[in-house]
N, C-alpha and C. Protein backbone atom coordinates (compact mmCIF):
# COMPACT_ATOMS: atom_id res chain seq x y z
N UNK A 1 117.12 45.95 41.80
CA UNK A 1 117.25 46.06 43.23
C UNK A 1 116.02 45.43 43.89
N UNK A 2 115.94 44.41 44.64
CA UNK A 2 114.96 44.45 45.41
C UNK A 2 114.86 45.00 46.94
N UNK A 3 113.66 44.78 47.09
CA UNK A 3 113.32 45.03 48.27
C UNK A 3 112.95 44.52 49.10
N UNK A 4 112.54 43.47 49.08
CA UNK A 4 111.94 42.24 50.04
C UNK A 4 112.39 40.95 49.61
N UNK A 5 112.67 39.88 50.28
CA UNK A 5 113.35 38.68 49.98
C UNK A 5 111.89 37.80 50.25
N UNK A 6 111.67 36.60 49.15
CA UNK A 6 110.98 35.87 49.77
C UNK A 6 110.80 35.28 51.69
N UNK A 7 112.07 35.09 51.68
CA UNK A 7 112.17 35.29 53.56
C UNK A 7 111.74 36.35 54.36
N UNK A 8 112.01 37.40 53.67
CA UNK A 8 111.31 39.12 54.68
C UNK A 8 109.85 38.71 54.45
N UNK A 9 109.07 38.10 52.90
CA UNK A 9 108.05 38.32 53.31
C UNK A 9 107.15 37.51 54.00
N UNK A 10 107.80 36.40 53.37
CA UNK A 10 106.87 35.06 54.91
C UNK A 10 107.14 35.54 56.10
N UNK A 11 108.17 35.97 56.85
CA UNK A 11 108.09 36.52 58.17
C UNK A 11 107.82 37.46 58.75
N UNK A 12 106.87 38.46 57.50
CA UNK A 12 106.25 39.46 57.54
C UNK A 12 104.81 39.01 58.33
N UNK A 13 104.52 38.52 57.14
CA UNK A 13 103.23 37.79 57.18
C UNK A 13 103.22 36.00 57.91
N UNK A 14 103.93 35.69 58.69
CA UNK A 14 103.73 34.86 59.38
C UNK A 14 102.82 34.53 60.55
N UNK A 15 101.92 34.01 60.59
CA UNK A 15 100.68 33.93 61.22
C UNK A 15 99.68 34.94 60.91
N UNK A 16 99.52 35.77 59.90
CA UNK A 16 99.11 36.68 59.33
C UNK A 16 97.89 36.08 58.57
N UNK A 17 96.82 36.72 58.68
CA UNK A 17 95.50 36.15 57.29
C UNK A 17 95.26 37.82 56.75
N UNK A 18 95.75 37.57 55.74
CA UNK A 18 95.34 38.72 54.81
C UNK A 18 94.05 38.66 54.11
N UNK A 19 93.48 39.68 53.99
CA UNK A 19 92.29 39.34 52.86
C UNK A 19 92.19 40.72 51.96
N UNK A 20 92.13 40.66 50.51
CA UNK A 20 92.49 41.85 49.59
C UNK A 20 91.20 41.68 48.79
N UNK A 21 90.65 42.77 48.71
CA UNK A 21 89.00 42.92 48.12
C UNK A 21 89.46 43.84 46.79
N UNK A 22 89.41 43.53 45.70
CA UNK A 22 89.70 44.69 44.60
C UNK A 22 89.70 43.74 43.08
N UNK A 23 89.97 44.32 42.47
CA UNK A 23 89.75 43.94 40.63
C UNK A 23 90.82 43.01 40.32
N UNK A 24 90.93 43.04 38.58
CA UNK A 24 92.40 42.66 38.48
C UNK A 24 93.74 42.78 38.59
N UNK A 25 93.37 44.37 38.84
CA UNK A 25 94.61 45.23 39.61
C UNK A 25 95.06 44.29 40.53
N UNK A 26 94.32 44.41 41.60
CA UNK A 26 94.49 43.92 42.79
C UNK A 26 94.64 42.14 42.81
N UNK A 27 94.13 41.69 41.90
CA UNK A 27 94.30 40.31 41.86
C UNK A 27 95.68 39.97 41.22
N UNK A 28 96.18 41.02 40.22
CA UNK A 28 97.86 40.64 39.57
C UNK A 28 98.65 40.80 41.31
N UNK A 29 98.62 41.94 42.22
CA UNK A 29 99.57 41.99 43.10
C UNK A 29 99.11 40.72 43.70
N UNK A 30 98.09 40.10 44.47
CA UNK A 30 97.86 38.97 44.71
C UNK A 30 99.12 37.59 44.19
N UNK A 31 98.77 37.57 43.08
CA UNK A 31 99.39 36.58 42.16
C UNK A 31 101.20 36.40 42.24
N UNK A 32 101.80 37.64 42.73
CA UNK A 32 103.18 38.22 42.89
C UNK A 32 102.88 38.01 43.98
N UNK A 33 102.57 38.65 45.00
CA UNK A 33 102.73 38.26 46.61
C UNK A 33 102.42 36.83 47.04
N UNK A 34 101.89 35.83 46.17
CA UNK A 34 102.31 34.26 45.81
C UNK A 34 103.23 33.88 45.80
N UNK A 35 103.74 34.33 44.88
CA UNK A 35 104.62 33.65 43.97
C UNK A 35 106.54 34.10 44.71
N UNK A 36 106.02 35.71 45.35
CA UNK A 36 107.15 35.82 45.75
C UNK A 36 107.73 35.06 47.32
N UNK A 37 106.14 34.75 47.91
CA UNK A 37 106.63 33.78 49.19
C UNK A 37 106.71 32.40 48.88
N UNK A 38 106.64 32.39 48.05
CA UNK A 38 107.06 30.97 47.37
C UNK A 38 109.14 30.60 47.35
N UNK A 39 109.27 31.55 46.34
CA UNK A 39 110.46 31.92 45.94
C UNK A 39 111.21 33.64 45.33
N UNK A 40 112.09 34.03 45.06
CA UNK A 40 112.59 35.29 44.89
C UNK A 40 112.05 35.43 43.32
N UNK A 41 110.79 35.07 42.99
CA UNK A 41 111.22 35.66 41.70
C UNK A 41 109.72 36.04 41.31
N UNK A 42 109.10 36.94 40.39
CA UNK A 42 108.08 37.08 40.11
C UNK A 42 107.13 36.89 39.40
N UNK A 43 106.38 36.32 38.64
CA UNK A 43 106.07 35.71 37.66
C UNK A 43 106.35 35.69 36.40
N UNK A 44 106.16 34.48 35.37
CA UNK A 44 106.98 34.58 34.20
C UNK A 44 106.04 35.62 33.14
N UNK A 45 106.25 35.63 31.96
CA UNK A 45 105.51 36.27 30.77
C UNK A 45 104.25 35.57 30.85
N UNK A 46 104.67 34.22 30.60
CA UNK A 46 103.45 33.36 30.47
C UNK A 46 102.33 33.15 31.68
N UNK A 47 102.77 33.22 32.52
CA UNK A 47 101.79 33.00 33.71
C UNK A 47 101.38 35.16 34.02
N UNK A 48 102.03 35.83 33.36
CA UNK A 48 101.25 36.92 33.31
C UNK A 48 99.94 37.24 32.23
N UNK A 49 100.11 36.50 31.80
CA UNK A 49 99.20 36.45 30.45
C UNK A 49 98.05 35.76 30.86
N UNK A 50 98.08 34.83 32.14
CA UNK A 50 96.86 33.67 32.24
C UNK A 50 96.07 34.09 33.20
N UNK A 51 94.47 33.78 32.68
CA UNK A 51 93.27 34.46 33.13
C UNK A 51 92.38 33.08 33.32
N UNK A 52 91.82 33.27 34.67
CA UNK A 52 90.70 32.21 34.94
C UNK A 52 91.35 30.70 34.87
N UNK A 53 92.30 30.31 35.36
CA UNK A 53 93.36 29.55 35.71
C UNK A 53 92.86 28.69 37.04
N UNK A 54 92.64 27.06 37.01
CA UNK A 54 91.95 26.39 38.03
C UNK A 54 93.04 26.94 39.42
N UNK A 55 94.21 27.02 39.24
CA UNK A 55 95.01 27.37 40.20
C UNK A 55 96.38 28.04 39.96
N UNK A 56 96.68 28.94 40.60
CA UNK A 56 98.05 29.70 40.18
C UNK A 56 98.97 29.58 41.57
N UNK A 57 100.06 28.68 41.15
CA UNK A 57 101.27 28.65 42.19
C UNK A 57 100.55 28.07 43.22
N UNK A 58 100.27 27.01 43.50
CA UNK A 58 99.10 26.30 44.46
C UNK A 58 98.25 27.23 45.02
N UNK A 59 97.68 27.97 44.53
CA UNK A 59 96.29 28.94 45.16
C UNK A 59 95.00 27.97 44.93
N UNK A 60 93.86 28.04 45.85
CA UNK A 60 92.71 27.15 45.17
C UNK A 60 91.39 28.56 44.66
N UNK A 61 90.86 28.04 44.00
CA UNK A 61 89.71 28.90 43.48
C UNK A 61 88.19 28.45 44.33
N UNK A 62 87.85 29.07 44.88
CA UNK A 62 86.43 28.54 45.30
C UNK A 62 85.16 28.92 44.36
N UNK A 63 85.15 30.15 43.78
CA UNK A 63 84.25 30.52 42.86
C UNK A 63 84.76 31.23 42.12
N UNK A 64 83.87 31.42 40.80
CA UNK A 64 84.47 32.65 39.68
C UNK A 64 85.47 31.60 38.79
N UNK A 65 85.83 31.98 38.04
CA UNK A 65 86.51 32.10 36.67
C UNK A 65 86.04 31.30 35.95
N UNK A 66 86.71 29.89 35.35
CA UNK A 66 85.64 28.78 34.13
C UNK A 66 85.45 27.92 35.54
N UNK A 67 84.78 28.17 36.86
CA UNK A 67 83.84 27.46 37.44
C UNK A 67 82.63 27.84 37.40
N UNK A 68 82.48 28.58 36.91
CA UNK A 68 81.11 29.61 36.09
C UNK A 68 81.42 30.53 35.06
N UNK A 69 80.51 31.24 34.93
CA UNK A 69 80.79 31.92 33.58
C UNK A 69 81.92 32.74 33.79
N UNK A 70 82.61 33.60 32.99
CA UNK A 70 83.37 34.25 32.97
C UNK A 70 82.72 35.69 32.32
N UNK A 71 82.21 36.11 32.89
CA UNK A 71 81.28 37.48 32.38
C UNK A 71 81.68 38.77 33.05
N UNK A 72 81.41 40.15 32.56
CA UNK A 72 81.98 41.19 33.16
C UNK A 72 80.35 41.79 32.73
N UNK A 73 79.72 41.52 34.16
CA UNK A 73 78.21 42.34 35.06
C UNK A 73 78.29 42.50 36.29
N UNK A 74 77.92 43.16 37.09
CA UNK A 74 77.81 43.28 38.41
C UNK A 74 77.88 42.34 39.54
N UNK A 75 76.99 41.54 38.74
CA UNK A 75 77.09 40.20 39.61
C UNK A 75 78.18 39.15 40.11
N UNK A 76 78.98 39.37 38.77
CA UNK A 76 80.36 37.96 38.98
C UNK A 76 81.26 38.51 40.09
N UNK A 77 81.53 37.32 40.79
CA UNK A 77 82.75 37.64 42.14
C UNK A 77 83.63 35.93 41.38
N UNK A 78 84.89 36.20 41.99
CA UNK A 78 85.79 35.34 42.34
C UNK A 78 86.04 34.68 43.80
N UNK A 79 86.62 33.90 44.34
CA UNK A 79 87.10 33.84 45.29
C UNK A 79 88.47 32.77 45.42
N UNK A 80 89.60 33.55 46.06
CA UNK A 80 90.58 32.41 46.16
C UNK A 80 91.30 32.68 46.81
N UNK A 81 92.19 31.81 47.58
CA UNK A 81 92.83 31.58 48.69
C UNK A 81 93.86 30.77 48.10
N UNK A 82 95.13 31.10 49.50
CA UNK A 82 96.25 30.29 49.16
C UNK A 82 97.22 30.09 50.50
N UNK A 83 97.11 29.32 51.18
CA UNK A 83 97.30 28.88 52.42
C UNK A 83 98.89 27.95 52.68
N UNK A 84 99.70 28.43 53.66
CA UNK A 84 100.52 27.19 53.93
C UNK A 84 100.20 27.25 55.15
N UNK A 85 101.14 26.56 56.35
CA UNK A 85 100.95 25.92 57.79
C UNK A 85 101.03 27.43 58.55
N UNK A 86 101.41 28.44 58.31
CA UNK A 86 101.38 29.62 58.85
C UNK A 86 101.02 30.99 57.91
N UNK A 87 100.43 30.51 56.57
CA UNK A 87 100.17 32.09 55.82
C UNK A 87 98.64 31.56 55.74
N UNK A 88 97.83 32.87 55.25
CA UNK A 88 96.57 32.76 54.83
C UNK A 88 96.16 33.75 53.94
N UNK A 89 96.27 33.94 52.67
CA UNK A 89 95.99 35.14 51.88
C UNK A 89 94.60 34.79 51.08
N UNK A 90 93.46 35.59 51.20
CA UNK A 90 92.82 35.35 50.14
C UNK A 90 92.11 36.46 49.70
N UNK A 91 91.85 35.90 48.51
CA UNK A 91 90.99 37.82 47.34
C UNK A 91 89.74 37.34 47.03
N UNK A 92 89.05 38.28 46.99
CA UNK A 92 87.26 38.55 47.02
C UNK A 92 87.47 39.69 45.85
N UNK A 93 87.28 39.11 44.67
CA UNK A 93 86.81 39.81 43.26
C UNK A 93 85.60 40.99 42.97
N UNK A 94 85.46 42.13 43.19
CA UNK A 94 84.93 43.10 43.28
C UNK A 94 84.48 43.65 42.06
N UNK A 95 83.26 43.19 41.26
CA UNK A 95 83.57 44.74 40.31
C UNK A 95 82.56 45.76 40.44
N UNK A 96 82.11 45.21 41.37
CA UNK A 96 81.08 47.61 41.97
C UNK A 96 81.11 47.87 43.66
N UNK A 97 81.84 48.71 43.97
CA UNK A 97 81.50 49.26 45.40
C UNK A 97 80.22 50.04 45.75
N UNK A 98 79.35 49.48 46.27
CA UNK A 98 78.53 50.56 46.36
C UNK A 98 78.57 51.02 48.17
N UNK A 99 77.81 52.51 48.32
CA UNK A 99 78.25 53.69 49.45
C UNK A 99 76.87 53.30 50.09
């Protein structure tokens, strides 16, 4: 059953700039909320499996993954975006919140 049609969600988010701050959790829904305003379907096996990828479903990478190291310390962030003529989604790779 779904619930949202690639069409519900571009016109959800039409003129919309999202920005999603969180892990890989948060970077797999990223990757699906791509892929599903793209088209109705969600990613394959294989593109669930792929990590540090120059680009997924035309997304661009600005920093993080094999454009530098690929290390798990405090320090490493990601950044990537994925833009058409009316969407703007992009994720900021997090791994410590501090209060």
């Amino acid at each position: 059953m779904k619930l949202f049609s690639s069409a519900d969600v571009r016109r959800l988010l039409h003129n919309k700039y999202v920005a999603v701050l969180g892990d890989s959790i948060q970077r797999s829904v990223i990757k699906d909320l791509v892929k599903i305003m793209q088209n109705d379907w969600f990613r394959t096996e294989n593109q669930l499996k792929g990590k540090g990828e120059m680009s997924f479903a035309n997304d661009t990478r600005h920093v993080g993954g094999s454009l530098g190291e690929m290390q798990k310390c405090i320090t490493y962030c990601k950044v990537r975006h994925y833009r058409t003529d009316h969407h703007l989604v992009w994720f900021y790779f997090l791994t410590r919140v501090s209060s």
